[in-house]
N, C-alpha and C. Protein backbone atom coordinates (compact mmCIF):
# COMPACT_ATOMS: atom_id res chain seq x y z
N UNK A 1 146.96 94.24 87.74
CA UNK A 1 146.71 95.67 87.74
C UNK A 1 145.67 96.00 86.69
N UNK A 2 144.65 96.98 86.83
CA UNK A 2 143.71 97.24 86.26
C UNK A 2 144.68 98.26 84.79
N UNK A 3 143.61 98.05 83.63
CA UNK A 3 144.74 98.65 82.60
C UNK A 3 143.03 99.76 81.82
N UNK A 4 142.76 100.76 82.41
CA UNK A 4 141.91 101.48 81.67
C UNK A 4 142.22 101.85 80.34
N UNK A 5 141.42 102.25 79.26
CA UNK A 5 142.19 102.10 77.92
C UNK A 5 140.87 102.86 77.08
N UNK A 6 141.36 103.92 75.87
CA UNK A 6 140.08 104.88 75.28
C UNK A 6 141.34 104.55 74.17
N UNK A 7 140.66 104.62 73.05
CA UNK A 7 141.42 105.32 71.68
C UNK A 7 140.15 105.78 70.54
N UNK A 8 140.24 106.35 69.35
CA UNK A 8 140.04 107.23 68.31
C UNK A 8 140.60 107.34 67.34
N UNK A 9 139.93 107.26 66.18
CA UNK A 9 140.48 107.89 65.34
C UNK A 9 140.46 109.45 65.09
N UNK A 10 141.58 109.79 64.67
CA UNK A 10 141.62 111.38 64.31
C UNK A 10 141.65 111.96 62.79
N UNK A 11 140.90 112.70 62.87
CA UNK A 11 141.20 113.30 61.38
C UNK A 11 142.12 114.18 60.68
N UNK A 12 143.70 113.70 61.03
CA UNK A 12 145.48 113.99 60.85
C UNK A 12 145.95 113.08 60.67
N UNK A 13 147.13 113.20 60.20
CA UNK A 13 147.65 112.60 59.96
C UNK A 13 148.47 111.78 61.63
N UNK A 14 149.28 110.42 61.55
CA UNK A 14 149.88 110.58 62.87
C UNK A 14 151.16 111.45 62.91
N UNK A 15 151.37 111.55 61.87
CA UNK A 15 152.80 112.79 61.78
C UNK A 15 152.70 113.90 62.47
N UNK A 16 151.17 115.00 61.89
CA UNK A 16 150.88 115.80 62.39
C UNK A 16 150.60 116.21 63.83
N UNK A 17 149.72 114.77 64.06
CA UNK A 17 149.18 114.98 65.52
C UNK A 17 150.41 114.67 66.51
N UNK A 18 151.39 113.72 65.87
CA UNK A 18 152.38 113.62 67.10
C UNK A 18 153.54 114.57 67.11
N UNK A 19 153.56 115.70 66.04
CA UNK A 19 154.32 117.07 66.54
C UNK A 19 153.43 117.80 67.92
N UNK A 20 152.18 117.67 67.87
CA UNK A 20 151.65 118.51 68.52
C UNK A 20 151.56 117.81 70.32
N UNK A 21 151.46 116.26 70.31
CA UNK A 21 150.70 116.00 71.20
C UNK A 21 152.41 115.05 72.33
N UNK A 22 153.54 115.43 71.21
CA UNK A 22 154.66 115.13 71.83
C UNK A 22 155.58 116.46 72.45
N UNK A 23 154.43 117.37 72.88
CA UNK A 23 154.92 118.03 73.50
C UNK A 23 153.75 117.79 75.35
N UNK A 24 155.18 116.99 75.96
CA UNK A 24 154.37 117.15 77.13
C UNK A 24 153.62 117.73 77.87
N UNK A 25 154.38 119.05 77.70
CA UNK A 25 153.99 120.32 78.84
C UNK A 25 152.14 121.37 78.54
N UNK A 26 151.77 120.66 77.08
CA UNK A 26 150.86 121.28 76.19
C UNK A 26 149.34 120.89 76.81
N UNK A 27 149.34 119.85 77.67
CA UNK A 27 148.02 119.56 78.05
C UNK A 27 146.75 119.71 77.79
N UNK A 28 147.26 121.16 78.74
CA UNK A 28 146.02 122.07 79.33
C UNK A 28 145.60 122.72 77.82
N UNK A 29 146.53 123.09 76.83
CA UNK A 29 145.97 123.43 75.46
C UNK A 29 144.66 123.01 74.98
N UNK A 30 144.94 121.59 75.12
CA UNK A 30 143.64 120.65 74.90
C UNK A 30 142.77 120.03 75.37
N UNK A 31 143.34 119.55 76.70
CA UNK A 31 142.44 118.38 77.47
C UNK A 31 141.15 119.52 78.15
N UNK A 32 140.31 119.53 78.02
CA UNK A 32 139.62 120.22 78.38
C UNK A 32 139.33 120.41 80.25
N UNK A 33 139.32 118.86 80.74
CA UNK A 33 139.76 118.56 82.29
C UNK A 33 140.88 119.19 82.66
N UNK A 34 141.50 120.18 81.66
CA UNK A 34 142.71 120.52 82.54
C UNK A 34 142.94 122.33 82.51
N UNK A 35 142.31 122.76 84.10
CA UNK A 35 142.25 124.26 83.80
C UNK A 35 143.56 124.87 83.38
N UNK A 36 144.66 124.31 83.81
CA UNK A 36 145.95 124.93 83.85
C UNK A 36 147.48 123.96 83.69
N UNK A 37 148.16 124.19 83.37
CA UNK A 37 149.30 123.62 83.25
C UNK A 37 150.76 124.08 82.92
N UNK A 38 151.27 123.80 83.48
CA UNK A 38 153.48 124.01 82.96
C UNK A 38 154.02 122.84 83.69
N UNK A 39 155.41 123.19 83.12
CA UNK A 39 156.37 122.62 83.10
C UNK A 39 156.93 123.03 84.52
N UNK A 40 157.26 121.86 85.03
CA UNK A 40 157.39 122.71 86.66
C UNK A 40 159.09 122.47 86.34
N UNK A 41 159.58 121.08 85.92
CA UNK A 41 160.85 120.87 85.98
C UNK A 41 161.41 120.34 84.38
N UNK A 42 162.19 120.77 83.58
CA UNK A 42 162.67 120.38 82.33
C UNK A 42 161.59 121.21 81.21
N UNK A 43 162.21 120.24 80.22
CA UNK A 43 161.06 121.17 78.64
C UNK A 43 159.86 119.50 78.55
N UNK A 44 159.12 120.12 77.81
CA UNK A 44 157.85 119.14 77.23
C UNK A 44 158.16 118.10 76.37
N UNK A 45 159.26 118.04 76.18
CA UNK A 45 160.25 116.80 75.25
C UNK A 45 161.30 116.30 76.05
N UNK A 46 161.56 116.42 77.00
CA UNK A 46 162.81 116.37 77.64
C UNK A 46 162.43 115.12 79.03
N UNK A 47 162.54 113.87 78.62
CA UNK A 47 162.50 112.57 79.71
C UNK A 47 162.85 112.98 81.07
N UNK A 48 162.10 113.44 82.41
CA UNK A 48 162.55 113.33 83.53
C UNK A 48 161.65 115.02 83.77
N UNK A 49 160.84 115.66 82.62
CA UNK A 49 160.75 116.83 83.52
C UNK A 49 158.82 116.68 83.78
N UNK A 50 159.20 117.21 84.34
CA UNK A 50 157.69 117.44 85.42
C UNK A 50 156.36 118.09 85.24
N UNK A 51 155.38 118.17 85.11
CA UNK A 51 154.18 118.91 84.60
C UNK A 51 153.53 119.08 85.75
N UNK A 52 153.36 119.88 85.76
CA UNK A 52 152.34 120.43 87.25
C UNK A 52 150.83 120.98 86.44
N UNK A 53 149.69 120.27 86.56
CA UNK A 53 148.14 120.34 86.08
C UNK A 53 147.11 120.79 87.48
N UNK A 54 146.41 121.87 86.60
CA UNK A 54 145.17 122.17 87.74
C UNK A 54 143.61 121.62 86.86
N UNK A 55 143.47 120.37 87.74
CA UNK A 55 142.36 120.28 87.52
C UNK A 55 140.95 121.77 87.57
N UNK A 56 139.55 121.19 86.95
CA UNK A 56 138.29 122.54 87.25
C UNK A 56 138.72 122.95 88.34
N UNK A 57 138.53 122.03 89.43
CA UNK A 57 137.89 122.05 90.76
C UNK A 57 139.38 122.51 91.60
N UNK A 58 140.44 122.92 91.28
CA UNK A 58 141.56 123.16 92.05
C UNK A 58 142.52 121.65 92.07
N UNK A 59 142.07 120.57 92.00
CA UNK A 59 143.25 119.53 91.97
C UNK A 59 144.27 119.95 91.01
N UNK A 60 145.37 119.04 91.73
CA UNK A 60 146.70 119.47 91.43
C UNK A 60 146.92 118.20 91.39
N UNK A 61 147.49 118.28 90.06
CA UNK A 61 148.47 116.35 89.40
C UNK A 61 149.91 116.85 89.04
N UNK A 62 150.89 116.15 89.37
CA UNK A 62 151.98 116.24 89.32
C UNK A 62 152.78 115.06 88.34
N UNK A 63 152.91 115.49 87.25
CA UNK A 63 153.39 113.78 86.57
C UNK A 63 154.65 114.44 85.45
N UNK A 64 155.87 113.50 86.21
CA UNK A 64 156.92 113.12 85.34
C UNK A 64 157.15 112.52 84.07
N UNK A 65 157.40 112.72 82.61
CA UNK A 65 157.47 111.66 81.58
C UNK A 65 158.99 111.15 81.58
N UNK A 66 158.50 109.48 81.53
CA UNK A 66 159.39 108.65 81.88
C UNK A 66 159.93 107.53 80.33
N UNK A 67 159.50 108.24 79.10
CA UNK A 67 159.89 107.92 78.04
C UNK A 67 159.06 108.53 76.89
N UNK A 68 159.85 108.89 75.79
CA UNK A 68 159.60 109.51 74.75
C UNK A 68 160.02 109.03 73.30
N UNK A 69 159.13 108.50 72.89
CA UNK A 69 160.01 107.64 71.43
C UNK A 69 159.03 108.07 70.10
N UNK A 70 159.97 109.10 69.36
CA UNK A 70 159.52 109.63 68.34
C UNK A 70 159.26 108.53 67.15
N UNK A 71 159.68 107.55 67.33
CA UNK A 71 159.82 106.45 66.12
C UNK A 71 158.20 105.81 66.58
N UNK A 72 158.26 105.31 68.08
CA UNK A 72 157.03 104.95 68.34
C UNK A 72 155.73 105.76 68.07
N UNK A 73 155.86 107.22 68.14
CA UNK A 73 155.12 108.14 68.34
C UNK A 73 154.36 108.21 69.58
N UNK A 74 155.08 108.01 70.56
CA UNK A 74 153.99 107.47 72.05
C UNK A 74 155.26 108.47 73.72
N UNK A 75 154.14 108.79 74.40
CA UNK A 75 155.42 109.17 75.47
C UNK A 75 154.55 108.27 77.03
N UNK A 76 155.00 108.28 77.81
CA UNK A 76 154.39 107.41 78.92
C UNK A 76 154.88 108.33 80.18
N UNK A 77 154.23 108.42 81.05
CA UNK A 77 153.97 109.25 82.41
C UNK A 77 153.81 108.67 83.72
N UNK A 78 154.61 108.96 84.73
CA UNK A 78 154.16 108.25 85.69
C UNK A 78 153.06 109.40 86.81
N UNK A 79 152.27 109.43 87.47
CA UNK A 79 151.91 110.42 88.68
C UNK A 79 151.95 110.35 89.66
N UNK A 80 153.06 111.96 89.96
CA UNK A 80 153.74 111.53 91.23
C UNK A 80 152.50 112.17 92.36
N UNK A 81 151.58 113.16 91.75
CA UNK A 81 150.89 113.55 93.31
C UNK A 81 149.46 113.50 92.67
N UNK A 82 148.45 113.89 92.93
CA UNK A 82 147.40 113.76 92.34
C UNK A 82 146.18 113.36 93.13
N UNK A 83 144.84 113.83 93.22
CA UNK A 83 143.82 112.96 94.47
C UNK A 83 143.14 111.99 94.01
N UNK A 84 143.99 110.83 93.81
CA UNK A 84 143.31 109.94 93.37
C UNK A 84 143.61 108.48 94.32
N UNK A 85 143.23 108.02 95.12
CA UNK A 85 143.75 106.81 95.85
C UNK A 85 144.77 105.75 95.37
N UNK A 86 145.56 105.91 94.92
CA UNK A 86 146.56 105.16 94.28
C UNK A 86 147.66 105.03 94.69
N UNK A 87 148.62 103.81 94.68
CA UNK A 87 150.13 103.71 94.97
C UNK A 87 151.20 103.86 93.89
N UNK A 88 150.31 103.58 92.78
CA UNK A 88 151.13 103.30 91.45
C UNK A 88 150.44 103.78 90.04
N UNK A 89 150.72 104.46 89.43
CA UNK A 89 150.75 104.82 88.19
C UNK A 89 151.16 105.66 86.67
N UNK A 90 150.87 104.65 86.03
CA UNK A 90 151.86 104.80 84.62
C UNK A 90 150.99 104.67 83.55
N UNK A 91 151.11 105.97 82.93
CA UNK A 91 150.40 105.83 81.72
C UNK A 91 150.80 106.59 80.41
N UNK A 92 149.80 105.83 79.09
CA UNK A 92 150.94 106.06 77.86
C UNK A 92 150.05 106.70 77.04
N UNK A 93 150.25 107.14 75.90
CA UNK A 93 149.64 108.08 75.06
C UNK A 93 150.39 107.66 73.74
N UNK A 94 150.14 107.11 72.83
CA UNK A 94 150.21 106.63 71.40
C UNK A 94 150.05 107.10 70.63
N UNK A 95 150.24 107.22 69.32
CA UNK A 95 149.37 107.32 67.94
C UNK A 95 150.05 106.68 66.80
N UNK A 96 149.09 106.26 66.08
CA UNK A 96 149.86 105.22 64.94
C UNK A 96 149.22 105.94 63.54
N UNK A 97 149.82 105.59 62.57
CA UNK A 97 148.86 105.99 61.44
C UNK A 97 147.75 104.61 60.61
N UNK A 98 146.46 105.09 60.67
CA UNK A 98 145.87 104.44 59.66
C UNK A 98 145.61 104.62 58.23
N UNK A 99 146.63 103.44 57.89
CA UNK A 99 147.07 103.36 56.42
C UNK A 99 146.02 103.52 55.45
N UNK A 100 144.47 103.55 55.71
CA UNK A 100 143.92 103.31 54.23
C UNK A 100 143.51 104.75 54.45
N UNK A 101 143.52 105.36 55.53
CA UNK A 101 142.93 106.56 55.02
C UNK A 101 143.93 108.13 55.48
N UNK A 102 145.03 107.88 56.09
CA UNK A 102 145.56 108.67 56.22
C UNK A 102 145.85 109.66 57.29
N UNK A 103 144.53 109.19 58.30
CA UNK A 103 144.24 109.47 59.63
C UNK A 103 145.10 109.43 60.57
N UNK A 104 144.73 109.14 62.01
CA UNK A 104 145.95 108.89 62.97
C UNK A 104 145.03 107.84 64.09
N UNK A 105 145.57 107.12 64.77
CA UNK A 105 144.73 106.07 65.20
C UNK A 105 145.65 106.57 66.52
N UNK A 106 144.54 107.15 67.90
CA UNK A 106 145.41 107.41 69.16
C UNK A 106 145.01 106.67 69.78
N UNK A 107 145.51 106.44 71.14
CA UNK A 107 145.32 105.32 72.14
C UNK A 107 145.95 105.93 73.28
N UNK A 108 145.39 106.00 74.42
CA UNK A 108 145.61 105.99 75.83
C UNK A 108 145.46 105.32 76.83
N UNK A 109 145.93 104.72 77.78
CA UNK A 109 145.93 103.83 78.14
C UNK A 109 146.94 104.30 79.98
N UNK A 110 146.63 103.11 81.15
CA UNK A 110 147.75 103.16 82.15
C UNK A 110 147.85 101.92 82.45
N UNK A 111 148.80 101.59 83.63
CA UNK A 111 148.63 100.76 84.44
C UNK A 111 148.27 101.48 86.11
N UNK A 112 147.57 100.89 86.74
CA UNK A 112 148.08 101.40 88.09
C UNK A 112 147.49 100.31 88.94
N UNK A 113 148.01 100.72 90.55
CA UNK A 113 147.67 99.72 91.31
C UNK A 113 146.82 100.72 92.88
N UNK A 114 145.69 99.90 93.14
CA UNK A 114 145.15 100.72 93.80
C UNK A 114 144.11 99.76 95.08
N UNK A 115 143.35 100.06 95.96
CA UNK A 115 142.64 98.49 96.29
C UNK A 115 141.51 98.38 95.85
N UNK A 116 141.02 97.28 96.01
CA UNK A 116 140.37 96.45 95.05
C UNK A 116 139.06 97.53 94.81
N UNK A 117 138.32 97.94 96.34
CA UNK A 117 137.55 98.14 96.50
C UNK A 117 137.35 99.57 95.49
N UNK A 118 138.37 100.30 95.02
CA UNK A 118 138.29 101.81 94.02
C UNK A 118 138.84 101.27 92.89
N UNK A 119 138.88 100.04 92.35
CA UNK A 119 139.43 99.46 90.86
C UNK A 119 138.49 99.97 89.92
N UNK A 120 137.06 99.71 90.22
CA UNK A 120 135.93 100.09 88.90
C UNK A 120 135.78 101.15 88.96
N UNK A 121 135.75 102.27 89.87
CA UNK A 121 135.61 103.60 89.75
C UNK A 121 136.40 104.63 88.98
N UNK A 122 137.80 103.99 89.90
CA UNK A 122 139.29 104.72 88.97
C UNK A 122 139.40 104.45 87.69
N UNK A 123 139.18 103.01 87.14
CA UNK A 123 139.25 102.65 86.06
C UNK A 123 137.75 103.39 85.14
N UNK A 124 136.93 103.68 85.34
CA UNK A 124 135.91 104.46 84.68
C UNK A 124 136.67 106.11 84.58
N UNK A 125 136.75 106.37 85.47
CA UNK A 125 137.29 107.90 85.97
C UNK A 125 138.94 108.04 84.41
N UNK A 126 139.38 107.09 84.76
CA UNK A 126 140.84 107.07 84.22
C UNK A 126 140.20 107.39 82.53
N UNK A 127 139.33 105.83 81.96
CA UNK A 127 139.07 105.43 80.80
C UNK A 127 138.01 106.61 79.98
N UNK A 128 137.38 106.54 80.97
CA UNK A 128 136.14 108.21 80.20
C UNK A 128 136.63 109.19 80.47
N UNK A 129 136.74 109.74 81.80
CA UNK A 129 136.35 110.73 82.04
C UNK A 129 137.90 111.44 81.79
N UNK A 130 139.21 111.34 81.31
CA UNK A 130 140.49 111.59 81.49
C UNK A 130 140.56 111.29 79.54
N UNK A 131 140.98 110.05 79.45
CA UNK A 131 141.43 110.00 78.17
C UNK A 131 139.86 109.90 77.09
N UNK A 132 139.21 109.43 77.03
CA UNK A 132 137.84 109.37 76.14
C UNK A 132 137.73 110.51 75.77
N UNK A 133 138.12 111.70 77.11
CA UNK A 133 137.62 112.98 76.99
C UNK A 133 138.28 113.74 75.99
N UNK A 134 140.00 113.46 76.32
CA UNK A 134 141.07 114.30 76.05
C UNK A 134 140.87 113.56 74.47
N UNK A 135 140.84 112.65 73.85
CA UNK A 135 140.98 112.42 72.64
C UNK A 135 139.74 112.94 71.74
N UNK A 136 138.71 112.53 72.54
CA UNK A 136 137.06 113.51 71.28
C UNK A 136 137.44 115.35 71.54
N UNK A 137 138.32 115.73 72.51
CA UNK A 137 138.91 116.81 72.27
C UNK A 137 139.87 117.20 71.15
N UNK A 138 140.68 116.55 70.72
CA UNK A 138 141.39 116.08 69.77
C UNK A 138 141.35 115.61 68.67
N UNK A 139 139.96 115.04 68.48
CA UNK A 139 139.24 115.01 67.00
C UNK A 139 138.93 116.24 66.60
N UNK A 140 137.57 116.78 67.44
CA UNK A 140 136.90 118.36 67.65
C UNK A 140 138.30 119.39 66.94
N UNK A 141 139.29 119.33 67.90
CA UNK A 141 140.09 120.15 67.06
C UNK A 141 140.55 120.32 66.14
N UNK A 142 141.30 119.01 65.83
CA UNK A 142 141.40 118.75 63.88
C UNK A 142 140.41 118.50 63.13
N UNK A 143 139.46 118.55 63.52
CA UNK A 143 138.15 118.38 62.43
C UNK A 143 138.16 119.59 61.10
C-alpha cells in the first residue's frame, strides 16, 4: 500500500499544538482545503464520531476517528465517503516535541489501497496537496 507522508516543524510547543489539533471536529478552522466542517456523529475527542468536510469545490469527505492517544499526541482516521477512487483508507496526524528547541515536530501521513494505475496521483494529491498544505497552514498560524 502506498504510504503518502508531509511533516514540519512548528513554531509551539507539541503540548500546545496538540490541545488544539486533538480536537477532531476543528478542521475546517485550519486546513485551508476545507470550506466547511462538523461533527456529524459524537464530539471531536470522542473515538467512533464522524466529521462531515466540504471541500472548495462542494466535495463531501466523511471520516470517522478510529484512535486517539493523548500520551502519543497523534489521532488516526479512516474515510468513509469522499471522491477519491479508493477502497481503503487510514490516516494519522502526529506531533512530537523537538527537544533542542522547544518546537513541535508534526507528521501526517495514511495508508490506503487503490489501483495501481491512480497510486502516483493520489499519493501526490494525499502528500501535498491535503497534508503539506494543512501543516504550512499550521506554522502560518503559530508564527
Amino acid at each position: 500500500m502506498p504510504k503518502p507522508y508531509a511533516s514540519a516543524v512548528l513554531p509551539i510547543s507539541a503540548d500546545r499544538i496538540w490541545e488544539y489539533l486533538r480536537d477532531f471536529g476543528n478542521i475546517a478552522d485550519w486546513h485551508p482545503g476545507i470550506a466547511s466542517g462538523e461533527m456529524e456523529h459524537g464530539a471531536g475527542d470522542q473515538v467512533g464520531g464522524v466529521r462531515r468536510l466540504t471541500g472548495p469545490g462542494g466535495e463531501v469527505f466523511r471520516e470517522r476517528l478510529v484512535a486517539l492517544d493523548d500520551g502519543e499526541r497523534s489521532y488516526t482516521y479512516d474515510l468513509l465517503e469522499g471522491p477519491f477512487p479508493i477502497r481503503f483508507y487510514r490516516s494519522t496526524l502526529r506531533v512530537a516535541p523537538v527537544t533542542d528547541s522547544g518546537h513541535a515536530f508534526a507528521e501526517w501521513y495514511a495508508w490506503y489501497d487503490a489501483d495501481a494505475a491512480d497510486e502516483a496521483s493520489l499519493t501526490k494529491t494525499f502528500a501535498r496537496g491535503i497534508y503539506a498544505t494543512g501543516l504550512a497552514a499550521l506554522r502560518e498560524r503559530f508564527s
